[in-house]
C-alpha atoms as a PDB file:
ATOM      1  CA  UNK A   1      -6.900  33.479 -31.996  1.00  0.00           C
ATOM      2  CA  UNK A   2      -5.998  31.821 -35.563  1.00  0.00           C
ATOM      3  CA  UNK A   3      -7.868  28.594 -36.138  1.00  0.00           C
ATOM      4  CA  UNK A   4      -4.324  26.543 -35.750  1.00  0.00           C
ATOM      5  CA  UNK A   5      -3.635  27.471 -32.071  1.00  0.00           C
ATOM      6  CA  UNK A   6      -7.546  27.050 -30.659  1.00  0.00           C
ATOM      7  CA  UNK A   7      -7.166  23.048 -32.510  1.00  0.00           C
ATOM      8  CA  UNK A   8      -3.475  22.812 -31.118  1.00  0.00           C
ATOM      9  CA  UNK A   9      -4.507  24.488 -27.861  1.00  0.00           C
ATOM     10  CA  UNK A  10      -8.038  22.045 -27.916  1.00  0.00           C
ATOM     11  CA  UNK A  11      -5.735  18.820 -29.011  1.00  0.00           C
ATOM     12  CA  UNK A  12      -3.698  19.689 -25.863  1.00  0.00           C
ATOM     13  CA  UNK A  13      -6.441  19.529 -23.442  1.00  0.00           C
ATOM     14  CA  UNK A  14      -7.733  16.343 -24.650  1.00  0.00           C
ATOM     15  CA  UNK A  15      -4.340  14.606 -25.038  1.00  0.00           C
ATOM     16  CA  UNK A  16      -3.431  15.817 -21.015  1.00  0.00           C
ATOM     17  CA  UNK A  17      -7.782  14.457 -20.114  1.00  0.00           C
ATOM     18  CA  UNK A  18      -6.863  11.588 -21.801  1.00  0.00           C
ATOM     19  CA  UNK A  19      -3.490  10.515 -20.303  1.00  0.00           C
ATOM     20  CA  UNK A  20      -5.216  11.779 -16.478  1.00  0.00           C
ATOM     21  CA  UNK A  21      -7.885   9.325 -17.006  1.00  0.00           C
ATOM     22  CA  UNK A  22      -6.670   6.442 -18.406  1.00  0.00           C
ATOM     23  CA  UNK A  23      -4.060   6.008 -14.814  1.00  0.00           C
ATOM     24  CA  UNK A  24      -5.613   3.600 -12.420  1.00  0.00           C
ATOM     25  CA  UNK A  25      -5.057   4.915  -9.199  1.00  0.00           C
ATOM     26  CA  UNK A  26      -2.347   5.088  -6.785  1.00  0.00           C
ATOM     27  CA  UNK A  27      -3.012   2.738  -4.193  1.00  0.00           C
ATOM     28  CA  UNK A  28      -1.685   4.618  -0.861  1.00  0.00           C
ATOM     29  CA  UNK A  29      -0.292   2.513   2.025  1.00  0.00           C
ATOM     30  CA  UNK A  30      -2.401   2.408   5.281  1.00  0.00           C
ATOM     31  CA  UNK A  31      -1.000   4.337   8.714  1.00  0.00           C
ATOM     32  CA  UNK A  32       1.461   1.560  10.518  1.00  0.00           C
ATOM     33  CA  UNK A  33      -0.666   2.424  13.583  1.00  0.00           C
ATOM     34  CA  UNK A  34      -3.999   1.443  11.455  1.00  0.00           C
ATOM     35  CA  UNK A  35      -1.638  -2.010  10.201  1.00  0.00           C
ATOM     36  CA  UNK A  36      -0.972  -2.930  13.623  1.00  0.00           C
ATOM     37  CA  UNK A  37      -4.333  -2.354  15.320  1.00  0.00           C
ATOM     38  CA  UNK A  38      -5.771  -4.637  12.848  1.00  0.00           C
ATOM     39  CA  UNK A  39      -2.791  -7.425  13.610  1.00  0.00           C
ATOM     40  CA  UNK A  40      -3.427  -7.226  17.282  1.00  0.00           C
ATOM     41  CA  UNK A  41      -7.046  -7.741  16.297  1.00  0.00           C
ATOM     42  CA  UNK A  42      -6.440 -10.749  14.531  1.00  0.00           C
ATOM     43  CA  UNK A  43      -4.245 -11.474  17.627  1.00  0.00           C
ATOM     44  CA  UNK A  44      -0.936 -10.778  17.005  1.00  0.00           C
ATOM     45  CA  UNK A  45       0.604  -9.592  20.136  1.00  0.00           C
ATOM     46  CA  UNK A  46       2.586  -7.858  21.565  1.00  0.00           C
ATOM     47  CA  UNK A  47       4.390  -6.820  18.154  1.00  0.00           C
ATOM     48  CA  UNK A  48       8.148  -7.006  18.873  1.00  0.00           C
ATOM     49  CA  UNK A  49       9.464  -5.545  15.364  1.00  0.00           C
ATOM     50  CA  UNK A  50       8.599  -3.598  12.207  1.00  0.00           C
ATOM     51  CA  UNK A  51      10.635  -2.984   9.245  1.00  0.00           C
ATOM     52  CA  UNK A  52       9.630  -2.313   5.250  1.00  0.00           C
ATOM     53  CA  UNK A  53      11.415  -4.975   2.994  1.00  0.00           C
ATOM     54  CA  UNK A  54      10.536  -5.446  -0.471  1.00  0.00           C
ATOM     55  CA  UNK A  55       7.451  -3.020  -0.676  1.00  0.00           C
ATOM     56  CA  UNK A  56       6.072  -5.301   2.550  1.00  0.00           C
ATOM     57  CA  UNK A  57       5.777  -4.313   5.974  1.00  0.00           C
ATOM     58  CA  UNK A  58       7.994  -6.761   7.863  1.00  0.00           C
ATOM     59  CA  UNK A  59       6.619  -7.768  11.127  1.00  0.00           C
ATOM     60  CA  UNK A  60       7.210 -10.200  13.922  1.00  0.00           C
ATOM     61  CA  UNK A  61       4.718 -10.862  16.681  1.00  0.00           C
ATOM     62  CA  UNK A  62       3.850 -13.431  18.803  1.00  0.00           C
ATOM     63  CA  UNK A  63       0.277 -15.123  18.248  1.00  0.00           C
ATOM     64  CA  UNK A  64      -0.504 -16.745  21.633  1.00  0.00           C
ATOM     65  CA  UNK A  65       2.797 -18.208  22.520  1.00  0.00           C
ATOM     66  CA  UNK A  66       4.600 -18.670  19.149  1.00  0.00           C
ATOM     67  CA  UNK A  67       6.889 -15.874  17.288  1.00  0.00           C
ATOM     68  CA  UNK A  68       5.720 -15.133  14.189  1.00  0.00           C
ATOM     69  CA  UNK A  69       7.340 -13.907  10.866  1.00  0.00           C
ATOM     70  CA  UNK A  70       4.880 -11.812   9.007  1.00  0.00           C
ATOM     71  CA  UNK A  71       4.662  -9.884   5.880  1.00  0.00           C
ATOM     72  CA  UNK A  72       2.085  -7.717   5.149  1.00  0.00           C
ATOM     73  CA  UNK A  73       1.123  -5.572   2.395  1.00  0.00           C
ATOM     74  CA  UNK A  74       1.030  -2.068   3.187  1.00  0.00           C
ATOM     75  CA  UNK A  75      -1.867  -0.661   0.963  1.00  0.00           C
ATOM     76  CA  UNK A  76      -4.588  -2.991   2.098  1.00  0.00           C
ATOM     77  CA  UNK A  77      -3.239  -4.453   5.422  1.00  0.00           C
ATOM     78  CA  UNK A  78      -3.366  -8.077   4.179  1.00  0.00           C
ATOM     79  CA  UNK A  79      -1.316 -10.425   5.740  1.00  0.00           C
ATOM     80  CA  UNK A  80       0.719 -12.069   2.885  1.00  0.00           C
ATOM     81  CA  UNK A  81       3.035 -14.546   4.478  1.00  0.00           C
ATOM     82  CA  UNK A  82       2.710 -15.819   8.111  1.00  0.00           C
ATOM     83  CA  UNK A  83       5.613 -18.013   9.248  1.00  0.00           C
ATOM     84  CA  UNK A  84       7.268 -18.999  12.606  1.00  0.00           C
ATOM     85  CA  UNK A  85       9.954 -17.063  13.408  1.00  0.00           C
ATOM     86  CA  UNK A  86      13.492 -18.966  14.853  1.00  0.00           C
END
């Protein structure tokens, strides 16, 4: 192998090693049914509607007797806006 391809070839390899390590990772969005488990345990319930808005999971639930308006993120299950819902 001439000397020019093996420092191309080995300049290759590091550029690629590079570029793979510098990406934070990809946050990936938790199951719905793991999201709303962990709503009805902070005692949302019964969840009446879900949709995906935005990048946000779109919920509304009741919390004892009042209708809620949720959003909540979809990689960490954090509810990110909690409003009543008309």
């Amino acid at each position: 192998m001439e000397s020019k391809t093996f420092f191309f070839l080995v300049a290759m390899f590091m550029a690629f090693c590079t570029s793979s390590f510098a990406k934070p990772p990809v946050p990936v969005a938790k199951p719905l049914s793991h999201i709303i488990k962990m709503l009805e345990g902070q005692g949302y319930r019964p969840i009446v509607d879900v949709s995906m808005n935005d990048g946000l999971w779109v919920v509304e639930a009741y919390k004892g007797s009042e209708k809620r308006a949720l959003k909540v993120n979809p990689d960490s299950g954090e509810v990110v806006s909690d409003r009543p819902d008309d």
